[in-house]
Protein backbone atom coordinates (compact mmCIF):
# COMPACT_ATOMS: atom_id res chain seq x y z
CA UNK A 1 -25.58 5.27 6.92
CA UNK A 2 -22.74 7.31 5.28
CA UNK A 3 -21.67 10.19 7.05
CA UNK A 4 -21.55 13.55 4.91
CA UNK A 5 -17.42 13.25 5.44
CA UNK A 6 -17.93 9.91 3.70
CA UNK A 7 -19.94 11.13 1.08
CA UNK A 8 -17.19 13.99 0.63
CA UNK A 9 -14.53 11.50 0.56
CA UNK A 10 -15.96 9.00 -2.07
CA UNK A 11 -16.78 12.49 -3.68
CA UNK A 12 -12.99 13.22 -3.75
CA UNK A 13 -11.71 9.99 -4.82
CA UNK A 14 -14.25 9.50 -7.79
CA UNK A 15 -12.67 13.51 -9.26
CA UNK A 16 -9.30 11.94 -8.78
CA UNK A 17 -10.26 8.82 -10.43
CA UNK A 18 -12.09 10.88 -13.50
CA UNK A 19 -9.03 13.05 -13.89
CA UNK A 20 -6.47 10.30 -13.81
CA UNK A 21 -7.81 7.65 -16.04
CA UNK A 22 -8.94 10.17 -18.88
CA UNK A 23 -5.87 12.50 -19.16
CA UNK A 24 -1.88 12.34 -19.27
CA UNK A 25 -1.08 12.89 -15.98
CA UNK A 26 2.40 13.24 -15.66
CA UNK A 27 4.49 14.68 -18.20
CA UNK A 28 8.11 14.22 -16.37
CA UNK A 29 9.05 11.83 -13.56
CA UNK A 30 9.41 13.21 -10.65
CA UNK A 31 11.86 10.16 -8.75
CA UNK A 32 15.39 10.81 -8.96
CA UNK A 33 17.44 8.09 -11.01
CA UNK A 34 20.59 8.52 -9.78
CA UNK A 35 19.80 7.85 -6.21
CA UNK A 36 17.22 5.12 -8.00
CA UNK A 37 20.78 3.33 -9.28
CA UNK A 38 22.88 3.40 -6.75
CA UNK A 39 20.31 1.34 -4.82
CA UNK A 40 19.56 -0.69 -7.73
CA UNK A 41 22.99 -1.89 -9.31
CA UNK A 42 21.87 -3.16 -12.55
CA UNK A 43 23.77 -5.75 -14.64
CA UNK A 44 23.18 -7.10 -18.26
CA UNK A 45 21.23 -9.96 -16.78
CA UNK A 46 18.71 -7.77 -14.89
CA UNK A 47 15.13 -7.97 -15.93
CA UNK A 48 13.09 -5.21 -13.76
CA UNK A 49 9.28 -4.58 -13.59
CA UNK A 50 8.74 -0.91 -13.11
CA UNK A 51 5.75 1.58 -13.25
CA UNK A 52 6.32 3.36 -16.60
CA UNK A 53 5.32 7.30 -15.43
CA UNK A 54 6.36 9.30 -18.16
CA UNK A 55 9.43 7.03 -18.86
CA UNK A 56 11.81 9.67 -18.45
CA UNK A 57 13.93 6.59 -15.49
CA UNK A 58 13.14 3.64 -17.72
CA UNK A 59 15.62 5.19 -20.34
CA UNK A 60 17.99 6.27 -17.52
CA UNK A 61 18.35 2.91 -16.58
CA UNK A 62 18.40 2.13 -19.95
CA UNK A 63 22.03 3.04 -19.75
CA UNK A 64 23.21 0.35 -17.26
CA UNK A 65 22.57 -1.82 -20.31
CA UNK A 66 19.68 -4.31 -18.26
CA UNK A 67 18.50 -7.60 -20.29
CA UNK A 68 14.63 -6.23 -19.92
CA UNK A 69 12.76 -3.13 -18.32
CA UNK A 70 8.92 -4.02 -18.42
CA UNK A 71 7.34 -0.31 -18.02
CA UNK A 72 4.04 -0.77 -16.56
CA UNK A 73 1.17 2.02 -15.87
CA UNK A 74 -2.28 1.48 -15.77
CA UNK A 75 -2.75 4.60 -17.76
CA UNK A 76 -2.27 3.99 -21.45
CA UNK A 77 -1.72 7.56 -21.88
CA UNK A 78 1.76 7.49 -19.81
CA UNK A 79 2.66 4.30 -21.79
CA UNK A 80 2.09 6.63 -24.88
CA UNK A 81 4.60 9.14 -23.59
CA UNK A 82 7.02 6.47 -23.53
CA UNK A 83 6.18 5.21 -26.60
CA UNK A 84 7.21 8.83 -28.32
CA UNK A 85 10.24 8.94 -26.97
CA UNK A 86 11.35 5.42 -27.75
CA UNK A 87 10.11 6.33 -31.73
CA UNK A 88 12.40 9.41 -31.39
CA UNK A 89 15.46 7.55 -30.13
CA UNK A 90 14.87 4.41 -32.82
CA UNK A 91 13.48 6.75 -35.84
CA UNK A 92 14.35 10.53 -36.07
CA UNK A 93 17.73 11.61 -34.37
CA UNK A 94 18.76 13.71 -31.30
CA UNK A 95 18.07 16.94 -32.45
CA UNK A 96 14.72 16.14 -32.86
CA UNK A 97 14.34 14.74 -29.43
CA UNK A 98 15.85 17.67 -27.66
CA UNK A 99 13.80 19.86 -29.44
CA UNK A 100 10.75 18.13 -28.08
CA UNK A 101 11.73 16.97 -25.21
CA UNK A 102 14.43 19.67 -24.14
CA UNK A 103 13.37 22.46 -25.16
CA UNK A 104 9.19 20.96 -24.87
CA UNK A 105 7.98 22.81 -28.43
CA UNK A 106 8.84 21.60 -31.52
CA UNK A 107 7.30 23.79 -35.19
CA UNK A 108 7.67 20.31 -36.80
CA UNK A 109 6.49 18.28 -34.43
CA UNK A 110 3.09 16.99 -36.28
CA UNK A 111 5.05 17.00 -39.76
CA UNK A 112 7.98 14.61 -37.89
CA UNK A 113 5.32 12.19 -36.26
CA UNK A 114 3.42 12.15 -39.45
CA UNK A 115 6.62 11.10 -41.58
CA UNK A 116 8.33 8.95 -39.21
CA UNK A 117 7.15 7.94 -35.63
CA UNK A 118 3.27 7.21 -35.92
CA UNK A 119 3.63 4.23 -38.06
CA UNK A 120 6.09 2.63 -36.03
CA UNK A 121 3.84 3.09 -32.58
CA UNK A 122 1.12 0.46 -30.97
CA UNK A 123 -2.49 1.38 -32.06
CA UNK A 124 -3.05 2.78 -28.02
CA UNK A 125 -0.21 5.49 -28.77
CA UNK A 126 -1.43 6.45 -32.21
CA UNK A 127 -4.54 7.23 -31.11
CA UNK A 128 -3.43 9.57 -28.40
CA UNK A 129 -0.84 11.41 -30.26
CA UNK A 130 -2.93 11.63 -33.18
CA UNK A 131 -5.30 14.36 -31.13
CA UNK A 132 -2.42 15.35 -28.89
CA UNK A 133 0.92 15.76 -31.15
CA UNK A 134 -0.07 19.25 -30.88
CA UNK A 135 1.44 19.66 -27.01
CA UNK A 136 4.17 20.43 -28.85
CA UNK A 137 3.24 23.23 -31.21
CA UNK A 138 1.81 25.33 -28.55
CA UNK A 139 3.03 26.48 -24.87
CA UNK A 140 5.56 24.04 -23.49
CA UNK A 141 4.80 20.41 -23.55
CA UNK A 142 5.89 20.51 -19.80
CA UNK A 143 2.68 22.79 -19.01
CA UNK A 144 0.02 20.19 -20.64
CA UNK A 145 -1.21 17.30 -18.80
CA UNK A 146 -3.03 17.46 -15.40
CA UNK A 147 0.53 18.34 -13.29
CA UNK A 148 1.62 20.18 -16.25
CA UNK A 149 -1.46 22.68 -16.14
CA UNK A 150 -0.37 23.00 -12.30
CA UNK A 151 3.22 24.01 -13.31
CA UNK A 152 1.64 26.74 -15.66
CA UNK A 153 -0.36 27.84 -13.60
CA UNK A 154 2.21 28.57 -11.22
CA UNK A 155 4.61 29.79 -13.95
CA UNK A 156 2.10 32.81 -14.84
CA UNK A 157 2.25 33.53 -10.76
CA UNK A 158 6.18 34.03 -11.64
CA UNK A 159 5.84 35.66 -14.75
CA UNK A 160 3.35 38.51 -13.51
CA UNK A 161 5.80 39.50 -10.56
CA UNK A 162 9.47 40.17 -12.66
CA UNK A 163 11.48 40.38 -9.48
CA UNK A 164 10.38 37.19 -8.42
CA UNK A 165 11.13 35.77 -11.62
CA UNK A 166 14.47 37.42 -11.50
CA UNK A 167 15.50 35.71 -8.17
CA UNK A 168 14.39 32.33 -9.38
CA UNK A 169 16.45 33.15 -12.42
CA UNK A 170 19.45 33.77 -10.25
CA UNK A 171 18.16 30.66 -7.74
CA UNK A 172 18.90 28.64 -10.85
CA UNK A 173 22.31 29.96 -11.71
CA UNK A 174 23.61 30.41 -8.37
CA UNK A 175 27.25 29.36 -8.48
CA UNK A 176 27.48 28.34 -4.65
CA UNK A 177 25.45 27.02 -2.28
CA UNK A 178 25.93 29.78 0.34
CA UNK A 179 24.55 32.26 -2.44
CA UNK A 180 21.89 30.18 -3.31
CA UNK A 181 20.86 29.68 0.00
CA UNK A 182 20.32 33.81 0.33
CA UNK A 183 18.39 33.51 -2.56
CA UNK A 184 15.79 31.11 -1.78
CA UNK A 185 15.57 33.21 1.96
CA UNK A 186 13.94 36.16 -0.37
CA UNK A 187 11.99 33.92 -2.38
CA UNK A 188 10.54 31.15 0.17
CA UNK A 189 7.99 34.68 1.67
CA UNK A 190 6.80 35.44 -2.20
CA UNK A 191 5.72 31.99 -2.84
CA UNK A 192 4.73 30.85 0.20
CA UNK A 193 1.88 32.80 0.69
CA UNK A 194 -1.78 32.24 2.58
CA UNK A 195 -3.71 32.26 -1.11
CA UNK A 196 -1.02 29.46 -2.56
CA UNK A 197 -1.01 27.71 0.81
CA UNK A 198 -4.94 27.44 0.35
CA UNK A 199 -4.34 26.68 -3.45
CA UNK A 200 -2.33 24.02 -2.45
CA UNK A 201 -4.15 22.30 0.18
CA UNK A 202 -7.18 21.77 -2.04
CA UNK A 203 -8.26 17.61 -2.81
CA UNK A 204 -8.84 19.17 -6.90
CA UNK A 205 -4.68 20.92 -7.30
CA UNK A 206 -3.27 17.85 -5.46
CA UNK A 207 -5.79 15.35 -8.14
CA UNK A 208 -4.17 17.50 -11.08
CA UNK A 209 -0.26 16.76 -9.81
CA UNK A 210 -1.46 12.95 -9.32
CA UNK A 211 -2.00 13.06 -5.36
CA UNK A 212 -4.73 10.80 -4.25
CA UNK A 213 -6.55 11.60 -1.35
CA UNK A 214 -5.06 8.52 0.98
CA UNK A 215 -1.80 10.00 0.11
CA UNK A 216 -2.63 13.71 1.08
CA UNK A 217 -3.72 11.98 4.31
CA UNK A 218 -0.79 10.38 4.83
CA UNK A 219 0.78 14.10 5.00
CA UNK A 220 -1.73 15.74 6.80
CA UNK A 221 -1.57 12.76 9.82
CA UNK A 222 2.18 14.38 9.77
CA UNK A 223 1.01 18.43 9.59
CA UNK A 224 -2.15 18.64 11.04
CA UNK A 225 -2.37 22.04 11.41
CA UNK A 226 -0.55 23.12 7.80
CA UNK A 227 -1.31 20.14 5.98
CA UNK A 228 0.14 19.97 2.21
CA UNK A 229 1.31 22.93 2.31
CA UNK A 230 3.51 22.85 5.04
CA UNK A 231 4.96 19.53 4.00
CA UNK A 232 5.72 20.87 0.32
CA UNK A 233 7.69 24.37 2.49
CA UNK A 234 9.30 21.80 4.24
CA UNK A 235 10.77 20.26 1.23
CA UNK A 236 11.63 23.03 -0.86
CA UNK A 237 13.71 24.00 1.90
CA UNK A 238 15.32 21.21 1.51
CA UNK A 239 16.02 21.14 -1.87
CA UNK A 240 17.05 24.90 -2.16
CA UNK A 241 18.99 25.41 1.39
CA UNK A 242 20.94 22.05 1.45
CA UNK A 243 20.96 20.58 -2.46
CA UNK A 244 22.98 22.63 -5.52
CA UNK A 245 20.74 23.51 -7.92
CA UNK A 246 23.66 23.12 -10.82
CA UNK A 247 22.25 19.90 -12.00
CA UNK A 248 18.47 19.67 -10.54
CA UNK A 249 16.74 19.23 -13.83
CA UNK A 250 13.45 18.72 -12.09
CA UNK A 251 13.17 21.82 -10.54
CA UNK A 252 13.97 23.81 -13.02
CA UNK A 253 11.93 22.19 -15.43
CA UNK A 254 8.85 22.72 -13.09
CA UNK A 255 9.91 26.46 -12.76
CA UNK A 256 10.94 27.36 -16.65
CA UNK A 257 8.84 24.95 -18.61
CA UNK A 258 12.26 23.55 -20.30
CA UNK A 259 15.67 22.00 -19.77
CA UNK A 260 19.01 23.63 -20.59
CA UNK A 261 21.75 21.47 -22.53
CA UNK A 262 24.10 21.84 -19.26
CA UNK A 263 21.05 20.64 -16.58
CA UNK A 264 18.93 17.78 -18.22
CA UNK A 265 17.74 14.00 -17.53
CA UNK A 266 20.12 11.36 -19.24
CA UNK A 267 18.26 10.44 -22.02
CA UNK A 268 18.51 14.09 -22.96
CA UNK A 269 22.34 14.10 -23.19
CA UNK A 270 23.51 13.80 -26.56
CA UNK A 271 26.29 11.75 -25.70
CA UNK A 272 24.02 8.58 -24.42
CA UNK A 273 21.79 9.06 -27.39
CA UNK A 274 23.53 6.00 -29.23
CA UNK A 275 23.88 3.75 -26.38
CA UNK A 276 19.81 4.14 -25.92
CA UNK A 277 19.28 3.93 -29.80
CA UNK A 278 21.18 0.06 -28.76
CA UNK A 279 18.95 -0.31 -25.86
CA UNK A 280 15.87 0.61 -26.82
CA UNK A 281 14.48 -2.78 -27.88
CA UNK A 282 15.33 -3.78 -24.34
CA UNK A 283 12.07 -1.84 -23.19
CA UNK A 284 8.53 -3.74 -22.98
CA UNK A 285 5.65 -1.77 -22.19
CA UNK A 286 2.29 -2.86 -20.65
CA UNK A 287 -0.80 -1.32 -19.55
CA UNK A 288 -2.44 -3.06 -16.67
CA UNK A 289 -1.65 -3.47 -12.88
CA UNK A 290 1.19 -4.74 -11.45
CA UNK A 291 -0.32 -8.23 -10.11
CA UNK A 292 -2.16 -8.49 -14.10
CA UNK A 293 1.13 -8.29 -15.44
CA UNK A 294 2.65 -10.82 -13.38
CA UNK A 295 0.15 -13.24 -13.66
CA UNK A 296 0.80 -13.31 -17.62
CA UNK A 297 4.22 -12.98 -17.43
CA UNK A 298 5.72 -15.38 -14.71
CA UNK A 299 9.67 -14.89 -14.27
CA UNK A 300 11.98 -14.67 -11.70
CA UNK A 301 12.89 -10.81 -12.52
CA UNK A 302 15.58 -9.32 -10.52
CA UNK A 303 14.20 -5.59 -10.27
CA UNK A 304 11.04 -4.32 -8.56
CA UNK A 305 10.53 0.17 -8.82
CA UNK A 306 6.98 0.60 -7.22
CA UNK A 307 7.35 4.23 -6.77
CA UNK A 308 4.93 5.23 -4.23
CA UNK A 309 1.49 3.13 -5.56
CA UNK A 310 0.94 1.01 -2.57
CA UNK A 311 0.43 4.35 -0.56
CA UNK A 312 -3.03 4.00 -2.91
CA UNK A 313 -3.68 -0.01 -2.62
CA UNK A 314 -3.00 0.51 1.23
CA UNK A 315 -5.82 2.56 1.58
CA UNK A 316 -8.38 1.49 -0.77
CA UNK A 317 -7.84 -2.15 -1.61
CA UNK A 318 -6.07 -4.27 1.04
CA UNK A 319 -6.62 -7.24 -0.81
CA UNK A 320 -4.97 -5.85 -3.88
CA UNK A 321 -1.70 -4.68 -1.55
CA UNK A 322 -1.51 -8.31 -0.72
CA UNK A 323 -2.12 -10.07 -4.03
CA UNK A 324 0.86 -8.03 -5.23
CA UNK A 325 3.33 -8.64 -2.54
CA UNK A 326 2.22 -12.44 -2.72
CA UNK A 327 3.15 -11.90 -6.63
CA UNK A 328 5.95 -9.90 -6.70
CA UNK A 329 7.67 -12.56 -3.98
CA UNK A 330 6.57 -15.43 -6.25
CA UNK A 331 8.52 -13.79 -9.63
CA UNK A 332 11.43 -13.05 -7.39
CA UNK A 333 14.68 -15.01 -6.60
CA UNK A 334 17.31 -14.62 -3.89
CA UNK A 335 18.98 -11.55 -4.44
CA UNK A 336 15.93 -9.32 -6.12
CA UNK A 337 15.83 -5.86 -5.74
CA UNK A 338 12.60 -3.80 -4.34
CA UNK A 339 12.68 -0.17 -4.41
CA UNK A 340 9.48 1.98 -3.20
CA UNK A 341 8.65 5.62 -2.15
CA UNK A 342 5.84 6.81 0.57
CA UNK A 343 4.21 10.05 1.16
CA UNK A 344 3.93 8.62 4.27
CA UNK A 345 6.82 9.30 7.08
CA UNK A 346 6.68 5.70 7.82
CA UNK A 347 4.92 3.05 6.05
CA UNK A 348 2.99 0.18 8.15
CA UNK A 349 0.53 -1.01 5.95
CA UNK A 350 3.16 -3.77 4.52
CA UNK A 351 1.37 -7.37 5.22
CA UNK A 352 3.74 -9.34 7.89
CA UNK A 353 5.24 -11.60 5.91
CA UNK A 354 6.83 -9.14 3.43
CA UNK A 355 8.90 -8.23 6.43
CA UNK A 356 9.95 -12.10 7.07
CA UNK A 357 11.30 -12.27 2.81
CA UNK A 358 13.03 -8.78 2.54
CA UNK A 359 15.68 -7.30 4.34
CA UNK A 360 15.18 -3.46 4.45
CA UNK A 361 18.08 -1.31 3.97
CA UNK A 362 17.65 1.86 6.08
CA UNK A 363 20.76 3.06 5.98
CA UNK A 364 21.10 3.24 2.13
CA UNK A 365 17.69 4.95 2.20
CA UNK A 366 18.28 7.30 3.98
CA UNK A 367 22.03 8.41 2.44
CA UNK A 368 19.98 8.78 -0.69
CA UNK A 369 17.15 10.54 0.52
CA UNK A 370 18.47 13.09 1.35
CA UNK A 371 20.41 13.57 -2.25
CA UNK A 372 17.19 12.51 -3.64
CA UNK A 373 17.04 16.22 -5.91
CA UNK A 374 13.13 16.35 -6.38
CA UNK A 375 12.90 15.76 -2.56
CA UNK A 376 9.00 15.69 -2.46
CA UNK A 377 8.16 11.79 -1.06
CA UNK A 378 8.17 11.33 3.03
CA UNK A 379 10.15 8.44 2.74
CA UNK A 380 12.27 5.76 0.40
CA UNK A 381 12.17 1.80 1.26
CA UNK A 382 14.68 -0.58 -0.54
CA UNK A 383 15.05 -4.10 0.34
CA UNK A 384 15.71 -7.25 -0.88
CA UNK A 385 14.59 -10.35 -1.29
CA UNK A 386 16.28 -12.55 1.16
């Protein structure tokens, strides 16, 4: 007989599962690619298998020039997002991809997909643009989507309080890290408050920034008494008090809504905007599972990015976790890279014999992790296959 904290639990996961396979859940990535390829060295033989997200590191590591990047997300709607900006690298030009994508509004936006992107996308992307091309015509694109509607949300907070959105201006622009340090001293009190820490320790704002319950677990087994919210202080004190802020495009994306030309992801650069016009074709995407894709498409590929999935398989489907290591060591060869995050501290739901065919690298992981600019997973695992 279920107990009613069962019942609440399958509750929870079935509002997380509703909200993430009928909406675009993530509208930016939110790993850092230039910790992501240090660790990953790719060459112009490397074929990787990665989970697509909003696509945002495939076309970063688009620019190591890699034989094949299979994006993968069992969400067709991320796979979509991809989609749009590969037709705006291969079929409009940069100005129209900044605009969109940079800036995240775009008053042409429906005319340019309508003359000359929708033809050239899959059926699955047409369908979603053709209701949603619109993201771009209204508030920023960054503020639709589940963890966009979070990020406006907590943009209006800002807006309504001018000082505080005068000392995030300044957080943003600080020219050392000394000054920036003061800064985020005044601002850590005015946004880490009882009401957001409340806001943010509910199961329905962690199911709108793509947090299943198993991983908001994982974090509260590590703050028991402050849960989420003490974890997420944690690491914006990190990011602010140790990190410049010169060049962290993430967080000032989540706290304006928009990049700037000088503080941007790659693919947003104009100056890599022909080398990913070459590269483009070099991107397959697929939506299904991991262990689905490999089945169809046996290789030995040289690349694994997980991000932080198998914090999900480990808690709800064991048998899943182990179907896809099994795979994933089958379409490997000597030498094959495997790069995964955790909300968890320290992960120990890997099956034993993943530990006998990869070497873990802790001390890379943990260089990087600490650069890692978004700064928001527990922990980083990189190995290879031995």
């Amino acid at each position: 007989m279920f107990s009613f904290k069962q019942s609440l639990n399958q509750l929870r996961d079935k509002i997380f599962q509703n909200i993430h396979n009928n909406n675009l859940i993530y509208n930016t990535c939110w790993e850092d690619p230039r910790c992501d390829r240090e660790m990953l060295q790719f060459k112009s033989d490397s074929k990787a298998v990665m989970i697509t997200s909003a696509g945002c590191n495939a076309l970063d590591y688009l620019l190591d020039n890699p034989a094949a990047i299979h994006a993968i997300d069992v969400n067709s709607r991320q796979n979509a997002l991809l989609e749009l900006k590969l037709s705006l690298i291969k079929d409009a030009n940069f100005d129209s991809l900044w605009s969109m994508f940079g800036e995240g509004r775009y008053d042409n936006a429906v005319g340019l997909y309508a003359e000359k992107l929708r033809n050239n996308m899959p059926a699955y992307a047409q369908q979603f643009w053709d209701k949603n091309i619109i993201f771009f015509r209204k508030k920023s694109f960054y503020f639709q989507g589940t963890s966009g509607t979070f990020a406006w949300w907590f943009n209006q907070y800002i807006d309504i309080r001018p000082k505080l959105r005068k000392l995030i201006t300044e957080l943003l622009e600080a020219k050392d890290i000394e000054t920036q340090q003061g800064i985020y001293q005044e601002i850590e009190p005015k946004i880490i408050t009882t009401w957001i820490n409340w806001f943010i320790n509910r199961h329905i704002t962690m199911s709108l920034l793509g947090v299943p319950r198993a991983q908001r677990q994982l974090i509260i087994d590590e703050y028991p008494e402050e849960k989420v919210a003490g974890f997420i202080r944690d690491c914006l004190r990190n990011v602010f008090m140790e990190l410049t802020t010169a060049d962290n495009y993430f967080w000032r994306l989540y706290l304006t809504g928009k990049y700037t030309r000088a503080c941007s992801p790659n693919y947003l650069v104009e100056e890599n905007y022909d080398t990913l016009r070459q590269n483009a074709s070099h991107i397959h995407l697929h939506t299904s599972t991991i262990s689905e894709f490999l089945r169809a498409n046996p290789d030995k590929y040289s690349h694994y990015i997980l991000l932080d999935h198998q914090d999900w398989l480990a808690a709800h489907d064991v048998n899943a976790l182990t179907e896809e290591w099994n795979l994933i060591l089958k379409n490997s060869k000597k030498g094959t890279k495997i790069l995964m995050r955790s909300a968890a501290f320290k992960i120990d739901f890997l099956p034993d014999f993943v530990y006998s065919a990869v070497e873990f690298d802790t001390e890379i992981t943990e260089r990087t992790h600490k650069l890692d600019r978004v700064g928001t997973y527990a922990s980083t695992y990189f190995g290879t296959v031995k």
